[in-house]
Protein backbone atom coordinates (compact mmCIF):
# COMPACT_ATOMS: atom_id res chain seq x y z
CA UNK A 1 -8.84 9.56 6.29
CA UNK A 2 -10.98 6.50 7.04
CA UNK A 3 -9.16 3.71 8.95
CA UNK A 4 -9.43 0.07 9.19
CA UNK A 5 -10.43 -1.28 12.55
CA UNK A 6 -6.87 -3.36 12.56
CA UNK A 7 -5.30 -0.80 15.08
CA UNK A 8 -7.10 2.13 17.21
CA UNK A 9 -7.17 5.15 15.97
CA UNK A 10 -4.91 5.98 18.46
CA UNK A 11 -2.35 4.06 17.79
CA UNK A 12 -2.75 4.88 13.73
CA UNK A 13 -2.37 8.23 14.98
CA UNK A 14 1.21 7.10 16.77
CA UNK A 15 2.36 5.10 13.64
CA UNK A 16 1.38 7.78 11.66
CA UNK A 17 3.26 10.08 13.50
CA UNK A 18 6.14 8.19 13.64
CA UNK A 19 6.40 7.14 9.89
CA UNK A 20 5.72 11.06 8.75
CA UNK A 21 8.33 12.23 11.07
CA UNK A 22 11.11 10.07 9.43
CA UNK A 23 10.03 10.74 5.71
CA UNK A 24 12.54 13.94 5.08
CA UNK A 25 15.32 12.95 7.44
CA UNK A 26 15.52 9.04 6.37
CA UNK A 27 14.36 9.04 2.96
CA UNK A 28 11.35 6.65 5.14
CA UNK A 29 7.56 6.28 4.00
CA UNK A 30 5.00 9.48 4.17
CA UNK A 31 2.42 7.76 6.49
CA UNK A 32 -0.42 4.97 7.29
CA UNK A 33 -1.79 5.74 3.09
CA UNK A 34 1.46 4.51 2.09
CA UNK A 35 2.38 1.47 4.81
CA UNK A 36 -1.18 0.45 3.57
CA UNK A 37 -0.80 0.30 -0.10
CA UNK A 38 2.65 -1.71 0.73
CA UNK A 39 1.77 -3.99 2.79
CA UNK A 40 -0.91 -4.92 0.40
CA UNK A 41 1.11 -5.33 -2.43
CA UNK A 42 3.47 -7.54 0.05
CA UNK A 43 0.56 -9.95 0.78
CA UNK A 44 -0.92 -10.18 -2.64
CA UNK A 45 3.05 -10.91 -4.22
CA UNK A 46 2.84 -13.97 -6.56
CA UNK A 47 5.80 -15.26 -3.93
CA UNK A 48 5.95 -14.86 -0.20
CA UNK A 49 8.26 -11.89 0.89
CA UNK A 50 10.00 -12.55 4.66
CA UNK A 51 9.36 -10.09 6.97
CA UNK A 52 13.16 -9.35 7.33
CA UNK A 53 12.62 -8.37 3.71
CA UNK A 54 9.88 -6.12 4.03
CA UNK A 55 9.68 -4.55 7.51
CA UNK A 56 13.12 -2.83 6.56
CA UNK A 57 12.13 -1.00 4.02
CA UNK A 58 9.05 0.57 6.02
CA UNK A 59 11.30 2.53 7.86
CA UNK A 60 13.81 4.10 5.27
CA UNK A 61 14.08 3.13 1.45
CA UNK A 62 17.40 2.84 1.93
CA UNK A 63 17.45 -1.40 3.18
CA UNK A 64 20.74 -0.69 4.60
CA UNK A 65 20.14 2.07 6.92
CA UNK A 66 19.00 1.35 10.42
CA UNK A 67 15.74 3.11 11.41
CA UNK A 68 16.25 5.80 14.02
CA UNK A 69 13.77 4.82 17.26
CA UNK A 70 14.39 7.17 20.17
CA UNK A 71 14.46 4.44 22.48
CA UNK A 72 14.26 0.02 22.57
CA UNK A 73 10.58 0.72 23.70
CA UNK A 74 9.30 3.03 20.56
CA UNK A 75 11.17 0.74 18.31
CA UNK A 76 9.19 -2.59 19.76
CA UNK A 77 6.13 -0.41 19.57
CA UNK A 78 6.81 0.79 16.10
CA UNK A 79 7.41 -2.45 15.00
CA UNK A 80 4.38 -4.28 16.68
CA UNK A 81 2.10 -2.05 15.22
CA UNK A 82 2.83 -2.73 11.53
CA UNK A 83 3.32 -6.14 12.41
CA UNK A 84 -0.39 -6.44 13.72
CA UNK A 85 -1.32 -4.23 11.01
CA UNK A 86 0.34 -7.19 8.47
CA UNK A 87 -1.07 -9.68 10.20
CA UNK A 88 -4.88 -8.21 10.17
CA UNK A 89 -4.63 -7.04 6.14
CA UNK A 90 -3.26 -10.58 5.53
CA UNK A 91 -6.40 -11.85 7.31
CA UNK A 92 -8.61 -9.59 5.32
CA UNK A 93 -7.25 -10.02 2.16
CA UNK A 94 -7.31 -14.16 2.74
CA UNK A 95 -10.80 -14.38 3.87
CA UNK A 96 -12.95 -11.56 3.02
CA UNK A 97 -10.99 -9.18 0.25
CA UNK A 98 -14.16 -7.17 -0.16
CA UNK A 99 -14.14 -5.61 3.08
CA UNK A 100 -10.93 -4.47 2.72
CA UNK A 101 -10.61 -1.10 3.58
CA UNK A 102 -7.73 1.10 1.67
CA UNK A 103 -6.22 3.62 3.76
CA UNK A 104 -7.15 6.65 1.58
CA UNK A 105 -6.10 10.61 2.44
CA UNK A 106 -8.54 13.32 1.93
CA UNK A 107 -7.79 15.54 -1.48
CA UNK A 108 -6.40 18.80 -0.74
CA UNK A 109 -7.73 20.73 -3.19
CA UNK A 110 -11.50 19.16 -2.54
CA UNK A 111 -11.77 17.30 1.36
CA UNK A 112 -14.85 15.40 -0.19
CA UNK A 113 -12.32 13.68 -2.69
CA UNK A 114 -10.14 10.08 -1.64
CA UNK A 115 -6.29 11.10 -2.68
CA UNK A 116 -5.38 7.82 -3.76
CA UNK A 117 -1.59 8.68 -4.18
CA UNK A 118 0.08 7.85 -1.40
CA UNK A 119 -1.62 4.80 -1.21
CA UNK A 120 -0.78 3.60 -4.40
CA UNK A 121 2.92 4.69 -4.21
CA UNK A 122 3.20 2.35 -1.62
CA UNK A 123 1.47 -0.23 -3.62
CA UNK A 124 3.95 0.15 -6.20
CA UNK A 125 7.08 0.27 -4.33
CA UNK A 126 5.50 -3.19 -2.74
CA UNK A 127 5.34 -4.71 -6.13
CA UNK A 128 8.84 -3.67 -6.90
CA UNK A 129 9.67 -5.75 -4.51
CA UNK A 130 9.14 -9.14 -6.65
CA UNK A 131 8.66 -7.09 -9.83
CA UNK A 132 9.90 -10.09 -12.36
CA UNK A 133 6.83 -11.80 -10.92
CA UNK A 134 3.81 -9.18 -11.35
CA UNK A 135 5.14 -8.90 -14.67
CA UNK A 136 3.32 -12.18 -15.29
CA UNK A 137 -0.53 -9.90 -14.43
CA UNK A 138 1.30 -7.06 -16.04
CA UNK A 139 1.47 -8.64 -19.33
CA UNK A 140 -1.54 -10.47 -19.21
CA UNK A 141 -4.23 -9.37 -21.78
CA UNK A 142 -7.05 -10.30 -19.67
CA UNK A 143 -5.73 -8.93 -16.50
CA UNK A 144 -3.70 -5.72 -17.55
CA UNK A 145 -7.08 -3.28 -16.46
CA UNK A 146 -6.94 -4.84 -12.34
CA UNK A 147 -4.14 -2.72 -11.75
CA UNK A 148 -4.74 0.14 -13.85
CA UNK A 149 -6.21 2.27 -11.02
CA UNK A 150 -2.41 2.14 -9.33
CA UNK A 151 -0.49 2.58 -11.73
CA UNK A 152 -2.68 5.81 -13.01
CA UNK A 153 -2.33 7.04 -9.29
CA UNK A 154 0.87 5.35 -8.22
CA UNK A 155 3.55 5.94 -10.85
CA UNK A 156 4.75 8.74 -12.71
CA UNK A 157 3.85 7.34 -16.27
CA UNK A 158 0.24 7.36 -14.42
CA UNK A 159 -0.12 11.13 -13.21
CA UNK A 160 1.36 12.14 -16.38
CA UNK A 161 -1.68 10.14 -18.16
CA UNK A 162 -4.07 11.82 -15.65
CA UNK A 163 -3.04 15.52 -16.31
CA UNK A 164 -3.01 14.12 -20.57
CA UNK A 165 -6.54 12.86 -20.28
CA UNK A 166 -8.67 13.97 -17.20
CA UNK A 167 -11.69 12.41 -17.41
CA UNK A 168 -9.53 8.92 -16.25
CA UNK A 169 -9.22 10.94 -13.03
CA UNK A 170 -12.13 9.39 -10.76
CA UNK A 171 -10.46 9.10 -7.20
CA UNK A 172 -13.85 7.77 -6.07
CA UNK A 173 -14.81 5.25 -8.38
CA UNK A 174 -11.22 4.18 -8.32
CA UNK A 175 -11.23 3.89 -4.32
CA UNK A 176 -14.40 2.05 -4.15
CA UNK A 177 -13.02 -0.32 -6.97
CA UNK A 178 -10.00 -1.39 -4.58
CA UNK A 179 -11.39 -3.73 -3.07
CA UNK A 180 -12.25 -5.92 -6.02
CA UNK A 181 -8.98 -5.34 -7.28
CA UNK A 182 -7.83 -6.46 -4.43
CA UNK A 183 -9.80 -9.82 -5.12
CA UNK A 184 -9.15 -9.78 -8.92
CA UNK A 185 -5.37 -9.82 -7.92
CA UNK A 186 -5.74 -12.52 -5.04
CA UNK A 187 -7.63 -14.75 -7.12
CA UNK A 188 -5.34 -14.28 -10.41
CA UNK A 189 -2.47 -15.70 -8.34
CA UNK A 190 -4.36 -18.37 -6.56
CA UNK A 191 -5.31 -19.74 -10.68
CA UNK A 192 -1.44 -19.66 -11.36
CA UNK A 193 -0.77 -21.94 -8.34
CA UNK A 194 -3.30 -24.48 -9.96
């Protein structure tokens, strides 16, 4: 996994950790891949999303149910470090969208290989969050091919396509296209405010 320099590897390690551990028993996120994927869905929504929104559903899908910290310390901790993680991928999205820097897994089956799943689950399940909206770039002739790389690796409908017609299945050429996608999307939005 190659990480952003937002947080130390250290403390990706912790969050990852943390996040992983609560996936079975809270129905929470699988790790880092996923918060990242998210969080930049979150930033790039064609409306702001509040924090108290958001930051909820990082720690269980379930908005109602309280995250489970061991203590008032891990919870600030827990907390800051997504925060700051926000805050930086808001920064790198805003000003320079091409260095942005997906948090990808290795593929199991071949180490040499970006698994671009969990990442783009979390994408997806950051979109749902204002879903009415991205239907706009959903539906948009021009546009409907910047998201294609998430919703082949992200959604259901997508893996099914992959296994139906493998030679869409390019987890590297799809990885190094994030980042433009990333700046496809961010402009896209900033010509509907116009």
């Amino acid at each position: 996994m190659s990480l952003p320099n937002y947080l130390s590897d250290e403390e990706y390690d912790l969050l990852d950790e943390f996040l992983s551990s609560r996936t079975e028993a809270a129905g929470g996120i699988p790790g880092v891949s996923w918060l990242d994927g998210y969080l930049a869905a979150v930033i790039l929504s064609p409306e702001q999303i509040p924090e108290e929104e958001w930051l909820p559903l990082v720690w269980s899908d379930d908005e109602d149910e309280q995250p489970s910290f061991n203590n008032d310390r891990e919870a600030a901790m827990m907390k800051a470090l997504v925060v700051r993680h926000h805050k930086a991928l808001e920064q790198c999205i805003a000003n320079s969208p091409l260095e942005f820097n997906p948090i990808l897994l290795e593929d199991p089956d071949n180490p040499e290989l970006p698994d671009l799943g969990e990442w783009a689950a979390g994408f997806m399940d950051g979109l749902a969050l204002r879903h009415e909206l991205w239907q706009k770039l959903i539906d948009s002739p021009d546009q409907q091919l910047l998201l294609m790389p998430i919703f082949l690796y992200g959604t259901d409908a997508g893996t099914e396509e992959l296994i139906n017609d493998p030679e869409l299945d390019d987890p590297l050429l799809m990885a190094e296209e994030l980042p433009h996608t990333i700046e496809a999307i961010r402009k896209f939005w900033e010509n509907q405010q116009r």
